[in-house]
PDB file of N, CA and C in Angstrom:
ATOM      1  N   UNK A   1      -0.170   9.876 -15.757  1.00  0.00           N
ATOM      2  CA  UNK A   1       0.159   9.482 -14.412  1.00  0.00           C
ATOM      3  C   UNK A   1      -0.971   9.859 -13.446  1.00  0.00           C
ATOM      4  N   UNK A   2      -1.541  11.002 -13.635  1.00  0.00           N
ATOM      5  CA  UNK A   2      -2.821  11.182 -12.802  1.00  0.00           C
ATOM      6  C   UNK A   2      -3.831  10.065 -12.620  1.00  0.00           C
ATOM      7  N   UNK A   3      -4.270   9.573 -13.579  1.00  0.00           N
ATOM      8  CA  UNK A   3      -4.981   8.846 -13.747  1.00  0.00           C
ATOM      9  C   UNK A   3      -4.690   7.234 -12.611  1.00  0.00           C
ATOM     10  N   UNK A   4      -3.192   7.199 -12.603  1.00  0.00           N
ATOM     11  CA  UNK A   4      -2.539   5.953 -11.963  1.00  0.00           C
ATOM     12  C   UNK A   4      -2.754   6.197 -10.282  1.00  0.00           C
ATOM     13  N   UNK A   5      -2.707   7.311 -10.372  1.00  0.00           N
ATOM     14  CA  UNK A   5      -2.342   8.035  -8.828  1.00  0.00           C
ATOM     15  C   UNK A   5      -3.961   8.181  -8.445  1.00  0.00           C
ATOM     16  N   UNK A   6      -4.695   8.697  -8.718  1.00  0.00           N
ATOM     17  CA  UNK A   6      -5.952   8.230  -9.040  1.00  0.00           C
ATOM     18  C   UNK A   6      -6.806   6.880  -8.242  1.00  0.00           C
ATOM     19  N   UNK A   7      -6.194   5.885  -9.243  1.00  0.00           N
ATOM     20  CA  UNK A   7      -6.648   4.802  -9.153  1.00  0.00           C
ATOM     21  C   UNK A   7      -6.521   4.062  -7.876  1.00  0.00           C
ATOM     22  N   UNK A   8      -4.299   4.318  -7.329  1.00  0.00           N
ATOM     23  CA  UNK A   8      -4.278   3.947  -6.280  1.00  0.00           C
ATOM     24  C   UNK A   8      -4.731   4.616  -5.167  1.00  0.00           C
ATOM     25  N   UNK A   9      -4.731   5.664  -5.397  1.00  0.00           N
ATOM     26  CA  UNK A   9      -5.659   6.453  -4.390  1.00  0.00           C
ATOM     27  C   UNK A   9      -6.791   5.462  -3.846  1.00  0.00           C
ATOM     28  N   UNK A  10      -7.789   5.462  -4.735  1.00  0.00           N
ATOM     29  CA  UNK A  10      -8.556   4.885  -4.511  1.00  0.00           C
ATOM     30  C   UNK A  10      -8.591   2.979  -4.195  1.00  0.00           C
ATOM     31  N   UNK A  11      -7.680   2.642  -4.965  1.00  0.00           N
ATOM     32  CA  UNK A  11      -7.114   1.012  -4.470  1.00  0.00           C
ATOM     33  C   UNK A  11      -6.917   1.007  -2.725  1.00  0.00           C
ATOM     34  N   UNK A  12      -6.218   1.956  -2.550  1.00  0.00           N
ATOM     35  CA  UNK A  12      -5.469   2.154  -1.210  1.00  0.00           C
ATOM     36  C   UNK A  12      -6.630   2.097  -0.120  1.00  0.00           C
ATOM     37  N   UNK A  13      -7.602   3.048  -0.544  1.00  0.00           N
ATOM     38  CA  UNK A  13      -8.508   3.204   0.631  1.00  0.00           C
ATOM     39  C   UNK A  13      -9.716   1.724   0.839  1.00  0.00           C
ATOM     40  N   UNK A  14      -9.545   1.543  -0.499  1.00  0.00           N
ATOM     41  CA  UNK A  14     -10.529   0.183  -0.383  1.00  0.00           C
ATOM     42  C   UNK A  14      -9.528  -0.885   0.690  1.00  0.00           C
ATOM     43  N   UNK A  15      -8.242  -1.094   0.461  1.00  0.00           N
ATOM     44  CA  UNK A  15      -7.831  -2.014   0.642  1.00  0.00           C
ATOM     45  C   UNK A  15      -7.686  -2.256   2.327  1.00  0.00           C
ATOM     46  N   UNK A  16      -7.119  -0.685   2.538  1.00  0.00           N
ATOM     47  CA  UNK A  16      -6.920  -0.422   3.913  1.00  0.00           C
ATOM     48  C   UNK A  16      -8.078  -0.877   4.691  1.00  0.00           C
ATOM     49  N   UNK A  17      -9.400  -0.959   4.231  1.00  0.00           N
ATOM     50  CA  UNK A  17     -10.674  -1.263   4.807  1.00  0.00           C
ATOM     51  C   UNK A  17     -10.823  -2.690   4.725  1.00  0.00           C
ATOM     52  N   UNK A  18     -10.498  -3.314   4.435  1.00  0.00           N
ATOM     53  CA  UNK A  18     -10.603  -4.728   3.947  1.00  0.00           C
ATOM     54  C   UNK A  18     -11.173  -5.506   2.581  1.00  0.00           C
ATOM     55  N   UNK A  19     -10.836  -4.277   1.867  1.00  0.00           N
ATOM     56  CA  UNK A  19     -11.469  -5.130   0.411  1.00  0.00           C
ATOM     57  C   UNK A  19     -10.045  -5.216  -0.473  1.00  0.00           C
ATOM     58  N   UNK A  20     -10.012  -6.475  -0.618  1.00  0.00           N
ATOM     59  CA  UNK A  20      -8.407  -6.455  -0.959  1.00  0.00           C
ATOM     60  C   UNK A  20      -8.325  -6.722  -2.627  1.00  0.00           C
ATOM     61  N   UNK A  21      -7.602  -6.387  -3.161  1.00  0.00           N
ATOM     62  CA  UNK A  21      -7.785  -6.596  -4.830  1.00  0.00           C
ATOM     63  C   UNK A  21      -7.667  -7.921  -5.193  1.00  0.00           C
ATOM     64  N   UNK A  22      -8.044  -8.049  -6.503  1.00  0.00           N
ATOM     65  CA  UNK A  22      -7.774  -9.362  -6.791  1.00  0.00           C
ATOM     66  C   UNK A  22      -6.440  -9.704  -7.367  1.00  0.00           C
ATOM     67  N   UNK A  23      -6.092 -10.593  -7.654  1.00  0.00           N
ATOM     68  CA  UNK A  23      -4.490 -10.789  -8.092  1.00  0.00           C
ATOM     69  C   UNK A  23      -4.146 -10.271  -8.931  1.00  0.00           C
ATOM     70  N   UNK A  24      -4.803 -10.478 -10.009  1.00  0.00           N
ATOM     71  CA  UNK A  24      -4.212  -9.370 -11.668  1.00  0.00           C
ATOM     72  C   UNK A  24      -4.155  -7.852 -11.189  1.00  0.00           C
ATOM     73  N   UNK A  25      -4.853  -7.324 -10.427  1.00  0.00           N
ATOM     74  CA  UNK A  25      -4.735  -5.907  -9.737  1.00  0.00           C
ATOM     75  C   UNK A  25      -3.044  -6.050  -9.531  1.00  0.00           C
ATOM     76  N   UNK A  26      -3.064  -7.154  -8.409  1.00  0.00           N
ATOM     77  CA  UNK A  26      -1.842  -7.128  -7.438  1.00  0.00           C
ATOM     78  C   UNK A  26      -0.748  -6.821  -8.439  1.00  0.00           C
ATOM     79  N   UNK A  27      -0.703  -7.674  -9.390  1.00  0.00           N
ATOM     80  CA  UNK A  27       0.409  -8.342 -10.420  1.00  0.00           C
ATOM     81  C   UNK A  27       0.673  -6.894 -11.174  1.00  0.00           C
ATOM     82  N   UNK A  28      -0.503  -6.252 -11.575  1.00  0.00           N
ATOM     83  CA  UNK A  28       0.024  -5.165 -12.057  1.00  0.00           C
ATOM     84  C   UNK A  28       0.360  -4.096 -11.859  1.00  0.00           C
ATOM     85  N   UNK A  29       0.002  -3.777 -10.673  1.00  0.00           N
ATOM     86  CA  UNK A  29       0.561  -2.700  -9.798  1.00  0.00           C
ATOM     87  C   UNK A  29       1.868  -2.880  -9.360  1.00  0.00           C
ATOM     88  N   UNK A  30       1.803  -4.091  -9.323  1.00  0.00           N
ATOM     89  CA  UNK A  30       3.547  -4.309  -8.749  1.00  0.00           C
ATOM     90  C   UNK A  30       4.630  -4.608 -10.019  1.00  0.00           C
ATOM     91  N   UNK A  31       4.156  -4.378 -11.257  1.00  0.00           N
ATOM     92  CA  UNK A  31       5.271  -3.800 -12.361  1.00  0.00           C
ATOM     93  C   UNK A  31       5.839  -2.710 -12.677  1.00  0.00           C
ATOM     94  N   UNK A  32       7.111  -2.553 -13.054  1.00  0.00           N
ATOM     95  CA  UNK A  32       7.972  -1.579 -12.628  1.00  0.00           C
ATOM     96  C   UNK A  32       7.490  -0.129 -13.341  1.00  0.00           C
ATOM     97  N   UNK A  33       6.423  -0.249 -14.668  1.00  0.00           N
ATOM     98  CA  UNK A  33       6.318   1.435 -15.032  1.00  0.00           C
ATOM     99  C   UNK A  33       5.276   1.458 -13.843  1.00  0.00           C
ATOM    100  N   UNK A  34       5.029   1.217 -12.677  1.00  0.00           N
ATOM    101  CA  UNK A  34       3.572   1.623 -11.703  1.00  0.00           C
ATOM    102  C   UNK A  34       4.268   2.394 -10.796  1.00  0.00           C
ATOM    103  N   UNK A  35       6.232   2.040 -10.804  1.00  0.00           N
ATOM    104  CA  UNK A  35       6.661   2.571  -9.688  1.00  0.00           C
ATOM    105  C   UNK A  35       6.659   4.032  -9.051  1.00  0.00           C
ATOM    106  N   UNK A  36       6.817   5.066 -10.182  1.00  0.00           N
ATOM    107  CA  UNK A  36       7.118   6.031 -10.426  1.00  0.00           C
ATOM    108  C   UNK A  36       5.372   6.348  -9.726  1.00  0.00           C
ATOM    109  N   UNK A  37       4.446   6.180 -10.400  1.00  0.00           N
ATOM    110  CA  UNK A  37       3.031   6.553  -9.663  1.00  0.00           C
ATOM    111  C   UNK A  37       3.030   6.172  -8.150  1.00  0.00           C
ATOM    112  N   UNK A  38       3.235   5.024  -8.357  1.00  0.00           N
ATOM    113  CA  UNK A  38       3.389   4.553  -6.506  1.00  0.00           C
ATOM    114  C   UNK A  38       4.086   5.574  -5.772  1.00  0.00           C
ATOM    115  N   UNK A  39       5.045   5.825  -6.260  1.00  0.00           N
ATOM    116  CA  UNK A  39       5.856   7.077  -5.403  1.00  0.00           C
ATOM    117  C   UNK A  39       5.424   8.249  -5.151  1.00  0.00           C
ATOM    118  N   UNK A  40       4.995   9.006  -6.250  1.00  0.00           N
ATOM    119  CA  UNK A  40       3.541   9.978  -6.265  1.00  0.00           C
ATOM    120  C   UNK A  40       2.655  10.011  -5.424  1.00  0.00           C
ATOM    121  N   UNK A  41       2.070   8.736  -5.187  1.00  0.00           N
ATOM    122  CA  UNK A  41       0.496   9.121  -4.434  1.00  0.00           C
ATOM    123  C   UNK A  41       0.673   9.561  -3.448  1.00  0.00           C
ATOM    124  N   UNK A  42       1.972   9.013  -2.510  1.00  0.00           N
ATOM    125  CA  UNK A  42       2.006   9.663  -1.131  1.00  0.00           C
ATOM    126  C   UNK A  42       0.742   9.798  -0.151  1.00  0.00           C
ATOM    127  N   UNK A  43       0.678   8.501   0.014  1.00  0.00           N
ATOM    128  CA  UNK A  43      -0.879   8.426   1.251  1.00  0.00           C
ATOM    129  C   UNK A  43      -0.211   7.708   2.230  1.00  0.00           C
ATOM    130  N   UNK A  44       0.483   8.671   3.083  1.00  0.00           N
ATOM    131  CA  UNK A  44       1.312   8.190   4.488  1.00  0.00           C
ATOM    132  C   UNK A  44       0.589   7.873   5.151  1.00  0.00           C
ATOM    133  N   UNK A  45      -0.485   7.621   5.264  1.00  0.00           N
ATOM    134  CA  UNK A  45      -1.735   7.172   6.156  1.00  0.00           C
ATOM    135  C   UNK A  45      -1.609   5.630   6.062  1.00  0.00           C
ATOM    136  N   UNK A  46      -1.619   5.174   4.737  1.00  0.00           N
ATOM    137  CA  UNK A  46      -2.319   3.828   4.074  1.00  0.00           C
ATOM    138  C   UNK A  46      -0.794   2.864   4.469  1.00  0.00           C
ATOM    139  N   UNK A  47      -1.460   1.540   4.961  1.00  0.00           N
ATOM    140  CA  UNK A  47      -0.722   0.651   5.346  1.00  0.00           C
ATOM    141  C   UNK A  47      -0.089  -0.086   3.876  1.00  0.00           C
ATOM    142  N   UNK A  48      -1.724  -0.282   3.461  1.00  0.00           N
ATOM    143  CA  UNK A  48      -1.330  -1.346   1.910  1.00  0.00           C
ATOM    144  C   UNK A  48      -0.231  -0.018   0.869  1.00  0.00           C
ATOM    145  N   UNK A  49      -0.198   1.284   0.886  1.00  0.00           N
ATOM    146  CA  UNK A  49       0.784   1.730   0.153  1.00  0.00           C
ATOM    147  C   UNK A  49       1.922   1.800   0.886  1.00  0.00           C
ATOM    148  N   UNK A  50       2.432   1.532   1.819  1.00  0.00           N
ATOM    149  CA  UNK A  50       3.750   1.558   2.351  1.00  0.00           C
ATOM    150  C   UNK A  50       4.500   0.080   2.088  1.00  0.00           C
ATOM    151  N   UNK A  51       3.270  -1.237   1.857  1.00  0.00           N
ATOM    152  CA  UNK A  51       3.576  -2.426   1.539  1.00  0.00           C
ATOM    153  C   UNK A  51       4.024  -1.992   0.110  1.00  0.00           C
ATOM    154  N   UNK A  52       3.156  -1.444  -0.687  1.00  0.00           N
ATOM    155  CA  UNK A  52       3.474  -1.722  -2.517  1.00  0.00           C
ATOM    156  C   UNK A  52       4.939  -0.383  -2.578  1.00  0.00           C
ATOM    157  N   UNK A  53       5.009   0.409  -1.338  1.00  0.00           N
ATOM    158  CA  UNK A  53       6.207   0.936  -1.408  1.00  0.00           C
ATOM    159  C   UNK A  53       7.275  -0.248  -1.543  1.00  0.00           C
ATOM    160  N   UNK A  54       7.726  -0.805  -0.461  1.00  0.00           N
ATOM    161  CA  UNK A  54       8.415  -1.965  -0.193  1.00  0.00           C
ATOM    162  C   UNK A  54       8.460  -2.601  -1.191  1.00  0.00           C
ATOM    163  N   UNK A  55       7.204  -3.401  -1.969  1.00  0.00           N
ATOM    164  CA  UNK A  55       7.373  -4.183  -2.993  1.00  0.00           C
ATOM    165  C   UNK A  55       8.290  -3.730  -4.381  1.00  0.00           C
ATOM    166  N   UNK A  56       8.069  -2.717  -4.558  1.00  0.00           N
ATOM    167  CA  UNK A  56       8.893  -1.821  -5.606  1.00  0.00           C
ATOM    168  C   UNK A  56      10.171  -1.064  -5.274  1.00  0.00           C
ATOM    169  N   UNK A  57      10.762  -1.319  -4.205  1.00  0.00           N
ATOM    170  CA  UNK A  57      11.892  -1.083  -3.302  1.00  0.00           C
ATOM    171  C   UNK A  57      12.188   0.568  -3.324  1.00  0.00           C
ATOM    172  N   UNK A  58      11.143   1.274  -3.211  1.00  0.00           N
ATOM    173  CA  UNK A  58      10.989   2.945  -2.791  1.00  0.00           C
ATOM    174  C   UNK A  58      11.854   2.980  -1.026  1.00  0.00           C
ATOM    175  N   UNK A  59      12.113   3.901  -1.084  1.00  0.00           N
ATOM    176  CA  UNK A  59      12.930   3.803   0.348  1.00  0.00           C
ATOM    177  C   UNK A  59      11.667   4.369   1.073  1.00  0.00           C
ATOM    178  N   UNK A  60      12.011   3.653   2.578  1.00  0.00           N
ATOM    179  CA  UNK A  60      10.803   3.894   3.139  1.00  0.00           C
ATOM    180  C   UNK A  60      10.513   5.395   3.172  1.00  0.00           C
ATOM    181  N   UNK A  61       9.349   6.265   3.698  1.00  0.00           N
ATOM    182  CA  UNK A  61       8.667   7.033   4.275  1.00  0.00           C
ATOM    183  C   UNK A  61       8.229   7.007   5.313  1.00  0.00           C
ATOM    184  N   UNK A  62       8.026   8.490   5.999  1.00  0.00           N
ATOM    185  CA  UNK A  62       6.944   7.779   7.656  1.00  0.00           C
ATOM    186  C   UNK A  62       5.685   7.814   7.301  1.00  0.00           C
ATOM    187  N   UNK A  63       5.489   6.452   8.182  1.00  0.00           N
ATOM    188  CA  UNK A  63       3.915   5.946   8.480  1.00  0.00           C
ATOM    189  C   UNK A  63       3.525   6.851   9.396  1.00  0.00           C
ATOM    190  N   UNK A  64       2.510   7.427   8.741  1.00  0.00           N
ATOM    191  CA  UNK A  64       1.336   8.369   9.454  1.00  0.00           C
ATOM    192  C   UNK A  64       0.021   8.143  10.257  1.00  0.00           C
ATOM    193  N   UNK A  65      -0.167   6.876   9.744  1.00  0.00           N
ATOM    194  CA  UNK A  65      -0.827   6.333   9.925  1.00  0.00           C
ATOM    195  C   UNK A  65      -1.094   5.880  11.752  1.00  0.00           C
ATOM    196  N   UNK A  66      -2.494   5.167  12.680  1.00  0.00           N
ATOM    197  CA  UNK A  66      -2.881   5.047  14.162  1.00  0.00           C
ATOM    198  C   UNK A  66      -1.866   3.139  13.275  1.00  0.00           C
ATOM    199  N   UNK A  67      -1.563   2.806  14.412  1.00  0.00           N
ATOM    200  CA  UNK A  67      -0.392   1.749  14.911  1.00  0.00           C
ATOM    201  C   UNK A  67      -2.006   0.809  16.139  1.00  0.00           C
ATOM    202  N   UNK A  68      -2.289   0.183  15.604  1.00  0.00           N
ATOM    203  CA  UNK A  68      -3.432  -0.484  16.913  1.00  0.00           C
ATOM    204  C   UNK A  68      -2.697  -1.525  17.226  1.00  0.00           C
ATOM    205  N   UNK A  69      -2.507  -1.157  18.884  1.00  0.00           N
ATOM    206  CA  UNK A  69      -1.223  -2.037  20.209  1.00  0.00           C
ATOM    207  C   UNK A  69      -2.124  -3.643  19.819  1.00  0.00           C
ATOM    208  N   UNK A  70      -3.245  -3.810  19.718  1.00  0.00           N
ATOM    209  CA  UNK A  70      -3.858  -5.208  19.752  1.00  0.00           C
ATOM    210  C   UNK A  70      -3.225  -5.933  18.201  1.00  0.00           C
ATOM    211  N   UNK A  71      -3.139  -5.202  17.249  1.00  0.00           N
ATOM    212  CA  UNK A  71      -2.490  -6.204  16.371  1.00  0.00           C
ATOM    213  C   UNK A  71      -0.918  -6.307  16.234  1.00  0.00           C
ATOM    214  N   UNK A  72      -0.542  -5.027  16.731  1.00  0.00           N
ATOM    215  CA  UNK A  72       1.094  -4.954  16.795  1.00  0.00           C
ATOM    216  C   UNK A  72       1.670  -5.608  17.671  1.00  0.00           C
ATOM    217  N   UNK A  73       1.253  -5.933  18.401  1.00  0.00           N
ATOM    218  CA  UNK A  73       1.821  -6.697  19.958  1.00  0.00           C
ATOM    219  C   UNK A  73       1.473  -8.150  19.290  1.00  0.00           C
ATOM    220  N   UNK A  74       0.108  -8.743  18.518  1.00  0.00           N
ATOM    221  CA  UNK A  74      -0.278  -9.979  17.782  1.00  0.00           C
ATOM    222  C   UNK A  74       1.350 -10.602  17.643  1.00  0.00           C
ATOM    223  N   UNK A  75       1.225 -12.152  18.316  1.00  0.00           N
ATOM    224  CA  UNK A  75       2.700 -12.677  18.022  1.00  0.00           C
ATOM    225  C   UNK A  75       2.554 -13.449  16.770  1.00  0.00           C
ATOM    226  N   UNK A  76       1.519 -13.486  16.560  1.00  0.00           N
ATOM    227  CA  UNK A  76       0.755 -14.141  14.795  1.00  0.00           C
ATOM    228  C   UNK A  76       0.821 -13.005  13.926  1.00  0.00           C
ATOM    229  N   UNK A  77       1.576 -12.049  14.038  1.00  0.00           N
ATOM    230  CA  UNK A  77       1.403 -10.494  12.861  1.00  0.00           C
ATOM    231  C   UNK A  77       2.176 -11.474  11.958  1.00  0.00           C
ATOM    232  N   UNK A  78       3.539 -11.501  11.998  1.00  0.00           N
ATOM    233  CA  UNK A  78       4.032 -12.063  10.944  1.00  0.00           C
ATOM    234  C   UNK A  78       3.639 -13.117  10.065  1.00  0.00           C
ATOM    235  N   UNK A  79       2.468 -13.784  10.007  1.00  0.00           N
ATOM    236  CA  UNK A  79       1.922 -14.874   9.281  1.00  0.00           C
ATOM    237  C   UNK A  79       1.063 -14.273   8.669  1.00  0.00           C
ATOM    238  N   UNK A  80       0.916 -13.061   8.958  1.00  0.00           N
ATOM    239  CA  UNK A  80      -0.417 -12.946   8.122  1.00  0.00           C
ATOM    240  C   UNK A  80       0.025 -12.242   6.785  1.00  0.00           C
TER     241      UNK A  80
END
């Protein structure tokens, strides 16, 4: 499991920056033995792990993470 926790660690921070994985990443992170690691990493900071929280239906956590008023207020957030 280290190794998983690890990885998203590091997935997380790329992603949060704008380098987003490619799909087979996506696909496999979001299968159910990843859940248990996903829950682990605990990077309340990271936007993209509070999403792959959600995706794997973990009950939420608080976002720790800065909230920027220019994209949250965006009436286009939801499309993206």
């Amino acid at each position: 499991m280290s190794d998983r926790i690890d990885f998203l660690a590091r997935l997380f921070s790329a992603w949060d920056f704008g380098q987003l994985p490619d799909s087979a990443t996506v696909s496999a992170i979001r299968q159910p033995d990843w859940q248990e690691s996903v829950d682990a990493t605990r990077l309340l900071t990271s936007p993209a792990y509070h999403l792959l929280r959600r995706w794997h239906g973990l009950p939420e956590v608080p976002f720790l993470g800065q909230r920027n008023p220019v994209i949250v207020e965006d009436p286009c957030l939801e499309r993206i």
